[in-house]
N, C-alpha and C. Protein backbone atom coordinates (compact mmCIF):
# COMPACT_ATOMS: atom_id res chain seq x y z
N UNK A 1 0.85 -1.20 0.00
CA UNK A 1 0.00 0.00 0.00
C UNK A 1 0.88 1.25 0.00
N UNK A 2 0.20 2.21 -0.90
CA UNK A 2 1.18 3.53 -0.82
C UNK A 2 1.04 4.46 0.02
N UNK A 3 1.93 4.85 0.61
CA UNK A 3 2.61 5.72 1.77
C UNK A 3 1.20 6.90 1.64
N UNK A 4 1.05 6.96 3.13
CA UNK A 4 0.03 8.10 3.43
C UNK A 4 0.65 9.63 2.61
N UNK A 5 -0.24 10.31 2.03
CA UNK A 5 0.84 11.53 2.09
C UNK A 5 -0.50 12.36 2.28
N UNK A 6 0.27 13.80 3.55
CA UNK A 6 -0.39 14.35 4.30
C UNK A 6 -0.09 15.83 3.44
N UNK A 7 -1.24 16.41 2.59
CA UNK A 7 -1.59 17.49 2.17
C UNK A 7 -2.32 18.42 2.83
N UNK A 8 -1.62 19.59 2.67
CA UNK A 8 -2.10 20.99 2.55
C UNK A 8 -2.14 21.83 1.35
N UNK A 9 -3.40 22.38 1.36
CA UNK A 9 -3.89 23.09 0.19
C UNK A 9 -4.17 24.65 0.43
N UNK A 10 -3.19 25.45 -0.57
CA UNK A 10 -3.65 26.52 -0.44
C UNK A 10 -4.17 27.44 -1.45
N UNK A 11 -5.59 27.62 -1.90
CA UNK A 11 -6.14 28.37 -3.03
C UNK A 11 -6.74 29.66 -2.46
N UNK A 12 -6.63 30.62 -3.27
CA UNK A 12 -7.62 31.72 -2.30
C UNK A 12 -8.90 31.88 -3.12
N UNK A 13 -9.59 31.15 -3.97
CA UNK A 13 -10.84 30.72 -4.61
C UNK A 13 -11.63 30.14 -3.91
N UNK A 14 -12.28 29.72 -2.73
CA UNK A 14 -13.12 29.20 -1.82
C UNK A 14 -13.83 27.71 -2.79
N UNK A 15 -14.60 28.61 -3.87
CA UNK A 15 -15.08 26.85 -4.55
C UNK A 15 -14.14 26.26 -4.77
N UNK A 16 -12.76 26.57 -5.65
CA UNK A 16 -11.85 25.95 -6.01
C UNK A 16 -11.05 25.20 -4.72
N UNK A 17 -10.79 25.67 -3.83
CA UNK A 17 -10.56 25.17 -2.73
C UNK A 17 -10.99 24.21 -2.63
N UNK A 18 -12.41 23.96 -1.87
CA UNK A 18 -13.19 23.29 -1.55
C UNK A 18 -13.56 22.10 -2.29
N UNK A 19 -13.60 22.19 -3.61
CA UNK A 19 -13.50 20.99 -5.01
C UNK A 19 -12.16 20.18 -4.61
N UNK A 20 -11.08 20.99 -5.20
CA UNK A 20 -9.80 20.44 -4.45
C UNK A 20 -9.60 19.48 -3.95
N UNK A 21 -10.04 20.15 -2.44
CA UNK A 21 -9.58 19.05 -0.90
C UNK A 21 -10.59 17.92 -1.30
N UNK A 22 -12.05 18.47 -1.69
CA UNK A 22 -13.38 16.88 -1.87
C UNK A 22 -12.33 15.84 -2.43
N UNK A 23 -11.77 16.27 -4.05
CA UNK A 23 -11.27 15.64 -5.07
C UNK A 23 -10.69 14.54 -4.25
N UNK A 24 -9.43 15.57 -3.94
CA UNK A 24 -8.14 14.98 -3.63
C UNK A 24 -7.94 13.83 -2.30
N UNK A 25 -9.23 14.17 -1.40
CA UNK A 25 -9.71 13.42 -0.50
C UNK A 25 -10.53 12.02 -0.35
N UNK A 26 -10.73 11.64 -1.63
CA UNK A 26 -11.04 10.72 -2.29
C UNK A 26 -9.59 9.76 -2.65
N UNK A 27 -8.47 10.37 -3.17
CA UNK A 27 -7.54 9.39 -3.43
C UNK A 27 -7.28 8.54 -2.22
N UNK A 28 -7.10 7.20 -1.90
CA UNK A 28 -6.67 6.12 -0.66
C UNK A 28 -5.56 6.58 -0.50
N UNK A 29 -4.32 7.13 -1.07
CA UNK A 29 -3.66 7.50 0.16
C UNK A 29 -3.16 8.92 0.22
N UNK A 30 -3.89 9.84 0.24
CA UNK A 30 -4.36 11.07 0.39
C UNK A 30 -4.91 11.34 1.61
N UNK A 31 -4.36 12.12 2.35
CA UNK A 31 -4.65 12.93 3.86
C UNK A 31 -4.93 14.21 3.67
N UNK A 32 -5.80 15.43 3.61
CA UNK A 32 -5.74 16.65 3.51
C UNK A 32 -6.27 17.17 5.12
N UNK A 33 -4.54 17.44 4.98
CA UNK A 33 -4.42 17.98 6.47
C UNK A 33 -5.04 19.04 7.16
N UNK A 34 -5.45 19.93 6.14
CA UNK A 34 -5.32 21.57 6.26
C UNK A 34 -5.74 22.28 4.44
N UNK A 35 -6.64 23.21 5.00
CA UNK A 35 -6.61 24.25 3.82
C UNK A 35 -6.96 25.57 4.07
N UNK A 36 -6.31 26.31 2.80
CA UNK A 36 -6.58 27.86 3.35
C UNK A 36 -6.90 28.83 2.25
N UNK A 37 -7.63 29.64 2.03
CA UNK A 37 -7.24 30.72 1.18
C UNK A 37 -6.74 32.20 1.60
N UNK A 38 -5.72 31.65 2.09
CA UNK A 38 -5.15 32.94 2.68
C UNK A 38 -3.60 32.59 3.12
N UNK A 39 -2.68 33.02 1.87
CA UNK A 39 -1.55 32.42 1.96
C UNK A 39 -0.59 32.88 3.37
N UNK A 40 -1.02 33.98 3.45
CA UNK A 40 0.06 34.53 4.65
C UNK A 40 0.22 33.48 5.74
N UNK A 41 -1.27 32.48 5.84
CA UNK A 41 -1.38 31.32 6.96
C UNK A 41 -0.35 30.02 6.50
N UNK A 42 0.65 30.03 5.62
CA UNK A 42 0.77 28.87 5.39
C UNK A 42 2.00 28.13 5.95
N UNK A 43 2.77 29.14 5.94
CA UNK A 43 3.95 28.38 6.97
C UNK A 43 3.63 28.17 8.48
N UNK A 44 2.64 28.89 9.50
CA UNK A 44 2.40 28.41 9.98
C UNK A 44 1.56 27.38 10.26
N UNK A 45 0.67 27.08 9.18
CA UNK A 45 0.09 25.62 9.11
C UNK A 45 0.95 24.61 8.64
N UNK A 46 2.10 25.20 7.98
CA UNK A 46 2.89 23.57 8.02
C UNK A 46 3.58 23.33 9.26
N UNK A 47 3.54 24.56 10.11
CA UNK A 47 4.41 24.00 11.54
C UNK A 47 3.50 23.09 12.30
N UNK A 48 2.33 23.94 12.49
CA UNK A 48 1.29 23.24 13.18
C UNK A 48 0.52 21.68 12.71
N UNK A 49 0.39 22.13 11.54
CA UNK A 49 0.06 20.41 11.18
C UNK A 49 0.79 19.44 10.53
N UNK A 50 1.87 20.19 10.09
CA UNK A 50 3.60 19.09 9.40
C UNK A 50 2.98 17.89 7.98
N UNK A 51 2.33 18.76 7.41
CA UNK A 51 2.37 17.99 5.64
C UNK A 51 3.57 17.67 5.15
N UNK A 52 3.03 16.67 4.63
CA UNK A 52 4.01 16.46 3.47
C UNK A 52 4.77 17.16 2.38
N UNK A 53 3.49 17.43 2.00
CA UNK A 53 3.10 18.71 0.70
C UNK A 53 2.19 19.89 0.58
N UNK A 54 2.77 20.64 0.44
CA UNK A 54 1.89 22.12 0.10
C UNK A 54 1.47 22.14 -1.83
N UNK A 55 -0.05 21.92 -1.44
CA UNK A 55 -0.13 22.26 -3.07
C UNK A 55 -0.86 23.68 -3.06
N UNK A 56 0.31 24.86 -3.83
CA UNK A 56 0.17 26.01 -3.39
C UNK A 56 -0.33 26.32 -4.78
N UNK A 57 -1.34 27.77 -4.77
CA UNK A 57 -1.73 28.38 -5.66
C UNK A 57 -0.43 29.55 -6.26
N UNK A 58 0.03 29.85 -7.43
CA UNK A 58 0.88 31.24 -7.25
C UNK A 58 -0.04 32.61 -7.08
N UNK A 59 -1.26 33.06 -7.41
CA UNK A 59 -1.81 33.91 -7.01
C UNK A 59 -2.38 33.44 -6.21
N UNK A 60 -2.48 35.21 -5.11
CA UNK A 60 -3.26 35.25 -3.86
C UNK A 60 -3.97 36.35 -3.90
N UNK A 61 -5.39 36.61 -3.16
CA UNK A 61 -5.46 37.76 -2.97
C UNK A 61 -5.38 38.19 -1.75
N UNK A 62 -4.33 37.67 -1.37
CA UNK A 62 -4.11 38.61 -0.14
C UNK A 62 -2.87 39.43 -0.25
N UNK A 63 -2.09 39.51 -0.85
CA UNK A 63 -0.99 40.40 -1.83
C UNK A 63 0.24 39.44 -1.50
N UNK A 64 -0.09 38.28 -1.14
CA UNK A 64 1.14 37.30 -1.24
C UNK A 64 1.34 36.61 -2.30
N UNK A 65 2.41 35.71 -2.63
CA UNK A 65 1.79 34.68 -3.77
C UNK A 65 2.89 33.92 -3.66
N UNK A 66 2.42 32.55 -4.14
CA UNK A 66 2.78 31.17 -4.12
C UNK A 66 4.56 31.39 -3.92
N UNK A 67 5.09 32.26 -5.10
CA UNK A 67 6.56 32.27 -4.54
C UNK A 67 7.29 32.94 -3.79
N UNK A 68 6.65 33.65 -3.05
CA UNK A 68 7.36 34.10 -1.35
C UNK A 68 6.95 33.27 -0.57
N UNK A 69 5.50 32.37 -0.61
CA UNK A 69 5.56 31.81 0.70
C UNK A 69 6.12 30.17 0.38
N UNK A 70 6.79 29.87 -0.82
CA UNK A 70 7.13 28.60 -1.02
C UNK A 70 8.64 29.00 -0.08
N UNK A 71 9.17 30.35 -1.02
CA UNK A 71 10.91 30.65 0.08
C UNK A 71 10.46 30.49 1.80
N UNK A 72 9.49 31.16 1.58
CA UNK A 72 9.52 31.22 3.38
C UNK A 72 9.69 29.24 3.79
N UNK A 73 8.65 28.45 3.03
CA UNK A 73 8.75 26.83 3.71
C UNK A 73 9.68 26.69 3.43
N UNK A 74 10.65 26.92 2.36
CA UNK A 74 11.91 26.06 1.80
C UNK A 74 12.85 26.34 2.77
N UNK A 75 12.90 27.70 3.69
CA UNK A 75 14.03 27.83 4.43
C UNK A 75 13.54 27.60 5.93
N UNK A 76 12.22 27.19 6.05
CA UNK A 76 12.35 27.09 7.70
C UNK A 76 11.75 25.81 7.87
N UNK A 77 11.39 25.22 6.84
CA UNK A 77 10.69 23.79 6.88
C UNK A 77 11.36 22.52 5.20
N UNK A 78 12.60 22.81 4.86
CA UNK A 78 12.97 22.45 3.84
C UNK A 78 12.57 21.02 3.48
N UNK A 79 12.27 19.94 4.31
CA UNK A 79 11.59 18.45 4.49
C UNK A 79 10.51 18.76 3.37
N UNK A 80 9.47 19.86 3.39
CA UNK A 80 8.23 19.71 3.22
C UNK A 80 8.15 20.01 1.66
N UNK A 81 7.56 19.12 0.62
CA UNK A 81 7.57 19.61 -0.54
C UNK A 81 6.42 20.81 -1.01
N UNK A 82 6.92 21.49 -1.76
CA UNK A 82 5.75 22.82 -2.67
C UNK A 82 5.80 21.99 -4.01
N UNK A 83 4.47 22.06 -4.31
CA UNK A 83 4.22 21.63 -5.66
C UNK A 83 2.97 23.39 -6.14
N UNK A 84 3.80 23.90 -6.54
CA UNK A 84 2.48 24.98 -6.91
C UNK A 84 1.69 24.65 -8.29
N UNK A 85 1.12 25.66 -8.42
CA UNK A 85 -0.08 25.52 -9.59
C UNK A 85 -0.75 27.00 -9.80
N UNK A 86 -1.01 27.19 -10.99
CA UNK A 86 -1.55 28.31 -11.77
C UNK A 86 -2.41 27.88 -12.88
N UNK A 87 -3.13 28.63 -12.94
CA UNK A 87 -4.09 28.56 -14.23
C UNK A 87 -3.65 29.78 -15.33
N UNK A 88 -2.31 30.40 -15.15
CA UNK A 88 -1.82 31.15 -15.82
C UNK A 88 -1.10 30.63 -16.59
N UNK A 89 -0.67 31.07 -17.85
CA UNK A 89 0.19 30.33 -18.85
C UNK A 89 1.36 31.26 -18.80
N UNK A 90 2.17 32.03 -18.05
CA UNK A 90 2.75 32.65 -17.91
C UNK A 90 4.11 32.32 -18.13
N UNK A 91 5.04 32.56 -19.45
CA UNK A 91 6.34 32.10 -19.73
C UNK A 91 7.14 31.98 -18.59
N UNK A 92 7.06 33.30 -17.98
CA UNK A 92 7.79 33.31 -16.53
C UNK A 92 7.92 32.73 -15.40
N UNK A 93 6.74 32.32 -15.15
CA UNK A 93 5.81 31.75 -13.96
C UNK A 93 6.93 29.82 -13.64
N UNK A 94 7.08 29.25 -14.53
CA UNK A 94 7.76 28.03 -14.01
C UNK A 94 9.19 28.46 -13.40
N UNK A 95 9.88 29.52 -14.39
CA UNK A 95 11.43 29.32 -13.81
C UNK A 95 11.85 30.54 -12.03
N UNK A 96 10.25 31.11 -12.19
CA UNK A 96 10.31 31.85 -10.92
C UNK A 96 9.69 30.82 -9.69
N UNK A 97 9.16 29.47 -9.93
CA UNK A 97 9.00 28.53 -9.12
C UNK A 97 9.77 27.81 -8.62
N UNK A 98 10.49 27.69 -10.08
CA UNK A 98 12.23 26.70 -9.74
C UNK A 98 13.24 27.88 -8.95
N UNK A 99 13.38 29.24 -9.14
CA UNK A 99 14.25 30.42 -8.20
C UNK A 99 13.60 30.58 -6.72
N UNK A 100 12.27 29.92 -6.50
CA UNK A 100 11.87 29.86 -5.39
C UNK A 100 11.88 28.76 -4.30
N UNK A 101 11.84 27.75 -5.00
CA UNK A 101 12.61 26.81 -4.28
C UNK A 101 11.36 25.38 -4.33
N UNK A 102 10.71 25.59 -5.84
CA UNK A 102 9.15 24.51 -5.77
C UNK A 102 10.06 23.27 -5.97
N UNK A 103 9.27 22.40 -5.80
CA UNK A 103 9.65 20.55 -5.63
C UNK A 103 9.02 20.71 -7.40
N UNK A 104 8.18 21.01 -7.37
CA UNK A 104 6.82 20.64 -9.07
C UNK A 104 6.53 21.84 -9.38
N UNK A 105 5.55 21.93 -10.59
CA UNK A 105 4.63 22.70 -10.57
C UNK A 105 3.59 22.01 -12.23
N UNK A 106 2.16 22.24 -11.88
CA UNK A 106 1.45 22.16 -12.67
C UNK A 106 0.58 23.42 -13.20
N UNK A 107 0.20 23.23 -14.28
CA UNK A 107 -1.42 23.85 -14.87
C UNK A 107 -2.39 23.25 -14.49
N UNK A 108 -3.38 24.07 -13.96
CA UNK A 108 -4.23 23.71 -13.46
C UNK A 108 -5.70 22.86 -14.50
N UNK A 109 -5.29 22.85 -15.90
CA UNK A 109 -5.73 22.58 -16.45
C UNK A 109 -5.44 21.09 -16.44
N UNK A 110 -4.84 20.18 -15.38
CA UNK A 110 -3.92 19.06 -15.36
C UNK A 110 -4.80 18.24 -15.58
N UNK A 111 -5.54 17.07 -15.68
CA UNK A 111 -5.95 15.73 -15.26
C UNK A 111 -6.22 15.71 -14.00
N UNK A 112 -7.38 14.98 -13.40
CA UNK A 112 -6.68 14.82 -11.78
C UNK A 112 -6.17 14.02 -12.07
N UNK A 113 -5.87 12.59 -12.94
CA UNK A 113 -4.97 11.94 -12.82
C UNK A 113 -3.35 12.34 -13.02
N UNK A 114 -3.38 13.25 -13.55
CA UNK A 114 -1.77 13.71 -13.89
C UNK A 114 -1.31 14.15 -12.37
N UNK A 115 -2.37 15.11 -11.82
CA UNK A 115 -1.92 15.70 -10.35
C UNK A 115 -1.78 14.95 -9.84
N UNK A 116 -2.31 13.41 -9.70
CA UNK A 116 -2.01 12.56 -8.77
C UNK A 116 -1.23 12.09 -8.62
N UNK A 117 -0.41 11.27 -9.76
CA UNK A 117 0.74 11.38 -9.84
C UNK A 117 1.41 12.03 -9.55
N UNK A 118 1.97 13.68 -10.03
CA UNK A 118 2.53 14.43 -9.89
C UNK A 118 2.98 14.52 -8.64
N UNK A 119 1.46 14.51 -7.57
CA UNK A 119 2.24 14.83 -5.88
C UNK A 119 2.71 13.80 -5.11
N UNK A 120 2.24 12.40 -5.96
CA UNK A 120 2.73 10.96 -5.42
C UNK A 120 4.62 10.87 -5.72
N UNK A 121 4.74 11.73 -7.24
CA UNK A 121 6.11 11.74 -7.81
C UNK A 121 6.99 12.52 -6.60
N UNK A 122 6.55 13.84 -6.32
CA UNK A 122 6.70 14.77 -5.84
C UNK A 122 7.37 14.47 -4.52
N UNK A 123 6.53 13.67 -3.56
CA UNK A 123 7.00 12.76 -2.42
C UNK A 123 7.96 12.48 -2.43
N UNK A 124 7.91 11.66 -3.63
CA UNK A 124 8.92 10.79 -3.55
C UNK A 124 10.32 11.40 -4.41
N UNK A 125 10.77 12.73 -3.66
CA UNK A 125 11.55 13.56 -4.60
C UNK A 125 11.88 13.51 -6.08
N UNK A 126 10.77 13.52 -7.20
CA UNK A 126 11.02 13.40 -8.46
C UNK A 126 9.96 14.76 -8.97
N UNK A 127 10.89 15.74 -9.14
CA UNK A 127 10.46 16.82 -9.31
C UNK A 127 10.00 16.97 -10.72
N UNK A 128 8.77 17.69 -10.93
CA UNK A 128 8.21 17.98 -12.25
C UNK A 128 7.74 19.05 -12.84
N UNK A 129 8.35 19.38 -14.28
CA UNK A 129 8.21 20.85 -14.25
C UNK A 129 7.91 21.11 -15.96
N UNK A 130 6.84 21.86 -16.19
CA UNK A 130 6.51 21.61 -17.63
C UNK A 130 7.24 21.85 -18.25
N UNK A 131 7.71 21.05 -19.76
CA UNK A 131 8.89 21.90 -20.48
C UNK A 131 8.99 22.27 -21.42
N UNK A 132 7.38 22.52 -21.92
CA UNK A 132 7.23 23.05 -23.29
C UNK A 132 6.56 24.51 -23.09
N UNK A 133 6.28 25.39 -21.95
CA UNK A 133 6.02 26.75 -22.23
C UNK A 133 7.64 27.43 -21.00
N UNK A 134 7.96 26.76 -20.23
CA UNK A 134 9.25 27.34 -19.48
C UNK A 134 10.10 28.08 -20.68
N UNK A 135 10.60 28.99 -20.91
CA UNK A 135 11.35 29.49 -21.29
C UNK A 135 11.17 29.24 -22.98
N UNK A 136 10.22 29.12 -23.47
CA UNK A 136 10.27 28.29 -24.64
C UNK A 136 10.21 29.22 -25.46
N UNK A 137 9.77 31.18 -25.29
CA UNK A 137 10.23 31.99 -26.13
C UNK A 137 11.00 32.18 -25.63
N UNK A 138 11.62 32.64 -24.58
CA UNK A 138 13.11 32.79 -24.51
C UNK A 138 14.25 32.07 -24.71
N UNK A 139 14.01 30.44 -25.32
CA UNK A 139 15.10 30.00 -25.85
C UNK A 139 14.64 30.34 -27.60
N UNK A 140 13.90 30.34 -28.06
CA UNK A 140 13.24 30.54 -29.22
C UNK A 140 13.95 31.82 -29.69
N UNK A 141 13.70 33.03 -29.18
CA UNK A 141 13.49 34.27 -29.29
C UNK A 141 15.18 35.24 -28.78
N UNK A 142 15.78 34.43 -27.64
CA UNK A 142 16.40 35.06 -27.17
C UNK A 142 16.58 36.36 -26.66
N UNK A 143 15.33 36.46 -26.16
CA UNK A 143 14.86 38.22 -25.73
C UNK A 143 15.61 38.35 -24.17
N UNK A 144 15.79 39.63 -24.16
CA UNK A 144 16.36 39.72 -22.59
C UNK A 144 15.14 40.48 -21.84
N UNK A 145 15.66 40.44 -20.62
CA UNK A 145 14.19 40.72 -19.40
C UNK A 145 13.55 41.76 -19.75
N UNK A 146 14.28 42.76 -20.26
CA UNK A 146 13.67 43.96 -20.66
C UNK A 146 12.29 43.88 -21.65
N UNK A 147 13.36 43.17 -23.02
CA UNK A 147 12.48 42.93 -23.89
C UNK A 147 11.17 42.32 -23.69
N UNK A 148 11.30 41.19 -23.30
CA UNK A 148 10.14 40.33 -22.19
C UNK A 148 9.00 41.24 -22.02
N UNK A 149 9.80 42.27 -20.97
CA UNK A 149 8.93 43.02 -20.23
C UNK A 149 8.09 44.07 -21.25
N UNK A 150 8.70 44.36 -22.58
CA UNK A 150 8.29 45.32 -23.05
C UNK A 150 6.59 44.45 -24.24
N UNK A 151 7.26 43.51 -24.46
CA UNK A 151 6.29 42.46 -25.34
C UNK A 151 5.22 42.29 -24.60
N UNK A 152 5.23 42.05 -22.96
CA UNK A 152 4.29 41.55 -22.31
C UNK A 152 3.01 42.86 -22.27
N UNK A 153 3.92 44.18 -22.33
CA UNK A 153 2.73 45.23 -22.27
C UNK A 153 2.47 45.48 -23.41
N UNK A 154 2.91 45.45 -24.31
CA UNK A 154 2.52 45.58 -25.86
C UNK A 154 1.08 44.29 -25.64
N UNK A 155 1.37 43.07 -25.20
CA UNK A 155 0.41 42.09 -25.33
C UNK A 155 -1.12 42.58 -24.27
N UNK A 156 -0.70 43.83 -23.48
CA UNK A 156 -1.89 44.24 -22.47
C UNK A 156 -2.38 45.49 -23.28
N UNK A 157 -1.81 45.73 -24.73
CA UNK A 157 -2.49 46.70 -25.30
C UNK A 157 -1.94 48.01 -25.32
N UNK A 158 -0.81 47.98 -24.72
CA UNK A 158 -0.07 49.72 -24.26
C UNK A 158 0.30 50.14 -25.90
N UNK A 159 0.54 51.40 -25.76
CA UNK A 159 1.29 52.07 -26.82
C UNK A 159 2.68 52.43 -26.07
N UNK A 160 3.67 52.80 -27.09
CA UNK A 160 4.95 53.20 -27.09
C UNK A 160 5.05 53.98 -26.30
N UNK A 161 4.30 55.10 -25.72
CA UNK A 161 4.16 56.18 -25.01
C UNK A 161 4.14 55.60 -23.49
N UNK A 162 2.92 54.43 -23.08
CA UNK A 162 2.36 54.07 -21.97
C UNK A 162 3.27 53.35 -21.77
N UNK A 163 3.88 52.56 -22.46
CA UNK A 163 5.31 51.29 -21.91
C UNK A 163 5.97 52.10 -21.41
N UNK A 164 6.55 53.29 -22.35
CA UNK A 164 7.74 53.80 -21.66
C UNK A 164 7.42 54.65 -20.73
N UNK A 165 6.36 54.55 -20.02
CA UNK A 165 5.78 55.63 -18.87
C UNK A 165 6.00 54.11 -17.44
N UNK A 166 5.53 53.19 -18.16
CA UNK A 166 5.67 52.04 -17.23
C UNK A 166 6.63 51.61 -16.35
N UNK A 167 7.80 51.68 -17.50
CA UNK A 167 9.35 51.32 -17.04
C UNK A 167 10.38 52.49 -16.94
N UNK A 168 9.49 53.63 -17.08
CA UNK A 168 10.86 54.49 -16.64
C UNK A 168 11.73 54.87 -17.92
N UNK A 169 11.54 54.49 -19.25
CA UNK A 169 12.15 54.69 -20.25
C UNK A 169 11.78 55.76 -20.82
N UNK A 170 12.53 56.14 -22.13
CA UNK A 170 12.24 56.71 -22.99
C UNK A 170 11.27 55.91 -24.27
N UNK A 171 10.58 56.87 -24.85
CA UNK A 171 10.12 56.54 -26.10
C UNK A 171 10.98 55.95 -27.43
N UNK A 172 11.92 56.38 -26.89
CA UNK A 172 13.14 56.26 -28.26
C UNK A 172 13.57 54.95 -27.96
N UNK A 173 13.58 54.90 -26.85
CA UNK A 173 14.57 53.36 -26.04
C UNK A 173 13.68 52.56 -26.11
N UNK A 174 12.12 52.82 -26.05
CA UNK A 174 11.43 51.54 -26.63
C UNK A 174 11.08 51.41 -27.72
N UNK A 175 11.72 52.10 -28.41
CA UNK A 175 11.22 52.31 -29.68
C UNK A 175 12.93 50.81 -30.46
N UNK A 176 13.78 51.54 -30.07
CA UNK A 176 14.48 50.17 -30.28
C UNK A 176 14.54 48.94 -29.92
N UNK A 177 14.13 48.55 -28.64
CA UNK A 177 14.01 47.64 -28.14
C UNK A 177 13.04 46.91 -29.03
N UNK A 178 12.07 47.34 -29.40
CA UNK A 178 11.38 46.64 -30.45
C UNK A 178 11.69 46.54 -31.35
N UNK A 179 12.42 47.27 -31.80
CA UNK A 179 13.16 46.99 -32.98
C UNK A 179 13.57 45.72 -33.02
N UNK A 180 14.58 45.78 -32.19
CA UNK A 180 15.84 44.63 -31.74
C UNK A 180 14.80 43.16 -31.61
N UNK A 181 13.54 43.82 -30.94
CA UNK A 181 13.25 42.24 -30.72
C UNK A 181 12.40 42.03 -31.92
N UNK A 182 12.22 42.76 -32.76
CA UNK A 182 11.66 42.39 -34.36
C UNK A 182 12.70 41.76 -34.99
N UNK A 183 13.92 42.09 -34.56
CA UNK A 183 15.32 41.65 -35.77
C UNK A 183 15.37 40.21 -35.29
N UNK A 184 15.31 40.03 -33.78
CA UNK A 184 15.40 38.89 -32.95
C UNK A 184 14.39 37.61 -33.80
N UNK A 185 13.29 38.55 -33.61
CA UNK A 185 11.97 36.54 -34.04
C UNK A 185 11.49 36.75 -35.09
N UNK A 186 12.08 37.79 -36.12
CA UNK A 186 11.55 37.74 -37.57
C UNK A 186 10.24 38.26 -38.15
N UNK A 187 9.38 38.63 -36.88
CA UNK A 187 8.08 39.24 -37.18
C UNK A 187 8.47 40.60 -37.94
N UNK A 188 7.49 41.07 -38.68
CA UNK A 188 6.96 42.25 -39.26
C UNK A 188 6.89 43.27 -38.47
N UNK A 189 5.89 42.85 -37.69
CA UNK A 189 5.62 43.82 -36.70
C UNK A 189 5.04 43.15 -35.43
N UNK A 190 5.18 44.13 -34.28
CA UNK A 190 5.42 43.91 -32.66
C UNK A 190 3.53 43.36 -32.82
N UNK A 191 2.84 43.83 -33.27
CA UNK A 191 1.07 43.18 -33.08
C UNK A 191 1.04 41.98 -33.08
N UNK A 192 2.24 41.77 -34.62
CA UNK A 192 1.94 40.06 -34.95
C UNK A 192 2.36 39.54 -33.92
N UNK A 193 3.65 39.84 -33.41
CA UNK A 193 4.16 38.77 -32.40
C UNK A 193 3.18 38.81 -31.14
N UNK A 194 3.13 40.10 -30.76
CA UNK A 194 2.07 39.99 -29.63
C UNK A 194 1.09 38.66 -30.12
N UNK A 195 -0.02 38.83 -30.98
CA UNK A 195 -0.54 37.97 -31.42
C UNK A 195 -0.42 36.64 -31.09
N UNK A 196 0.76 36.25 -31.80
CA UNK A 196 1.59 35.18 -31.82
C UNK A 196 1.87 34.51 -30.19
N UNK A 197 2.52 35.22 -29.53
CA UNK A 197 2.96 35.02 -27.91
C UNK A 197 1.51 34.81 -26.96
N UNK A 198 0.45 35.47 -27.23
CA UNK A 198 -0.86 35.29 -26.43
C UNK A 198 -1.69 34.04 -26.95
N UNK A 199 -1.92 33.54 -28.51
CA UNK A 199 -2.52 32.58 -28.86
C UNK A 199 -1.31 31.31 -28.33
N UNK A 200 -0.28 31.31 -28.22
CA UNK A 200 0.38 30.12 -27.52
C UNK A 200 1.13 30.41 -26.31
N UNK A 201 0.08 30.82 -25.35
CA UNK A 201 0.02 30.80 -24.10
C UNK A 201 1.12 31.36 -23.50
N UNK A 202 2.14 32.15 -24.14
CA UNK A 202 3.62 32.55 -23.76
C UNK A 202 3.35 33.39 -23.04
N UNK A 203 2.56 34.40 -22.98
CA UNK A 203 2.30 35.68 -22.56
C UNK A 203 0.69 35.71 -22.26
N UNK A 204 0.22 35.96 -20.93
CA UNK A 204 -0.96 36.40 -20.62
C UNK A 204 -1.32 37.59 -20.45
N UNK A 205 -2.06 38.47 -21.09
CA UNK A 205 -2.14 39.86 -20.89
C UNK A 205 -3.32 40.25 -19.58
């Protein structure tokens, strides 16, 4: 028989929550120790009730999110695995899980059978991490953070004017930067790629 494993869940969605723990409380060797939507509670619920696993949301609305309070478990409770999860497709979002110190991470769009696995893998230190949107325009594209940053507001609709009001730049300086990242991925123009980056999930505006 497979090893109890003692979960904590943290969503700040109340139904989603609540679906969750039902779900997941159903698997035989599934314990849901604890749940919360309110991340600031979560390191001290792993002191107090000592899970296995935290399956953490990365947004909160309580102005925390999944990767400050994964650093906070990783350094005062390092035993305990984070497996987070998002329903964001966010290019960024996996390798700021792996700089935070996650065991996993899924889309929430998973299977429950994939999750099940996943946190059974997870246990059993075999870390899992998607590897077809991680970095997949930035090995593609070779854009630097800036650029990133400048595509992502182009993809929320800004003009040249409003980006560079965003970041502190000049108009001129974003005006190359796009350039550069037009010379970079071959597009025509910064719409198409926007385009391009939001229909395959690279960029969420």
């Amino acid at each position: 028989m497979a090893k109890k494993v003692r979960i904590l869940i943290v969503e700040d969605q109340t139904i989603l929550l609540d679906a969750l723990a039902e779900s997941l409380s159903l698997v035989d060797n599934f314990t849901i120790v604890g749940k919360t939507t309110d991340a600031s509670e979560t390191l001290d619920l792993c002191r107090s009730l000592n899970p296995d696993l935290v399956l953490m949301d990365i947004c909160s609305a309580d102005g925390n999110t999944g990767f400050s309070e994964t650093r906070k478990i990783k350094e005062a409770l390092p035993t305990i695995k984070v497996l987070l999860m998002t329903g964001m497709p966010d290019q960024s979002f996996v390798s700021e899980g792996k700089n935070a110190g996650a065991d996993s991470f899924v889309y929430k769009n998973v299977s429950k059978e994939e999750l099940i696995s996943t946190i059974n893998n997870t246990v059993l230190d075999y870390s899992s991490f998607p590897e077809d949107r991680d970095g997949s325009q930035q090995d593609r594209f070779d854009l630097t953070d800036r650029e990133n940053d400048i595509l992502r507001l182009v993809c929320q609709g800004k003009n040249r004017k409003e980006i560079a009001e965003a970041l502190f730049l000049s108009e001129n300086t974003i005006r190359n930067n796009i350039n550069r990242i037009l010379m970079k991925t071959n597009y025509d123009s910064i719409a198409q790629l926007a385009i391009f980056a939001v229909s395959k999930g690279y960029i969420v505006p």
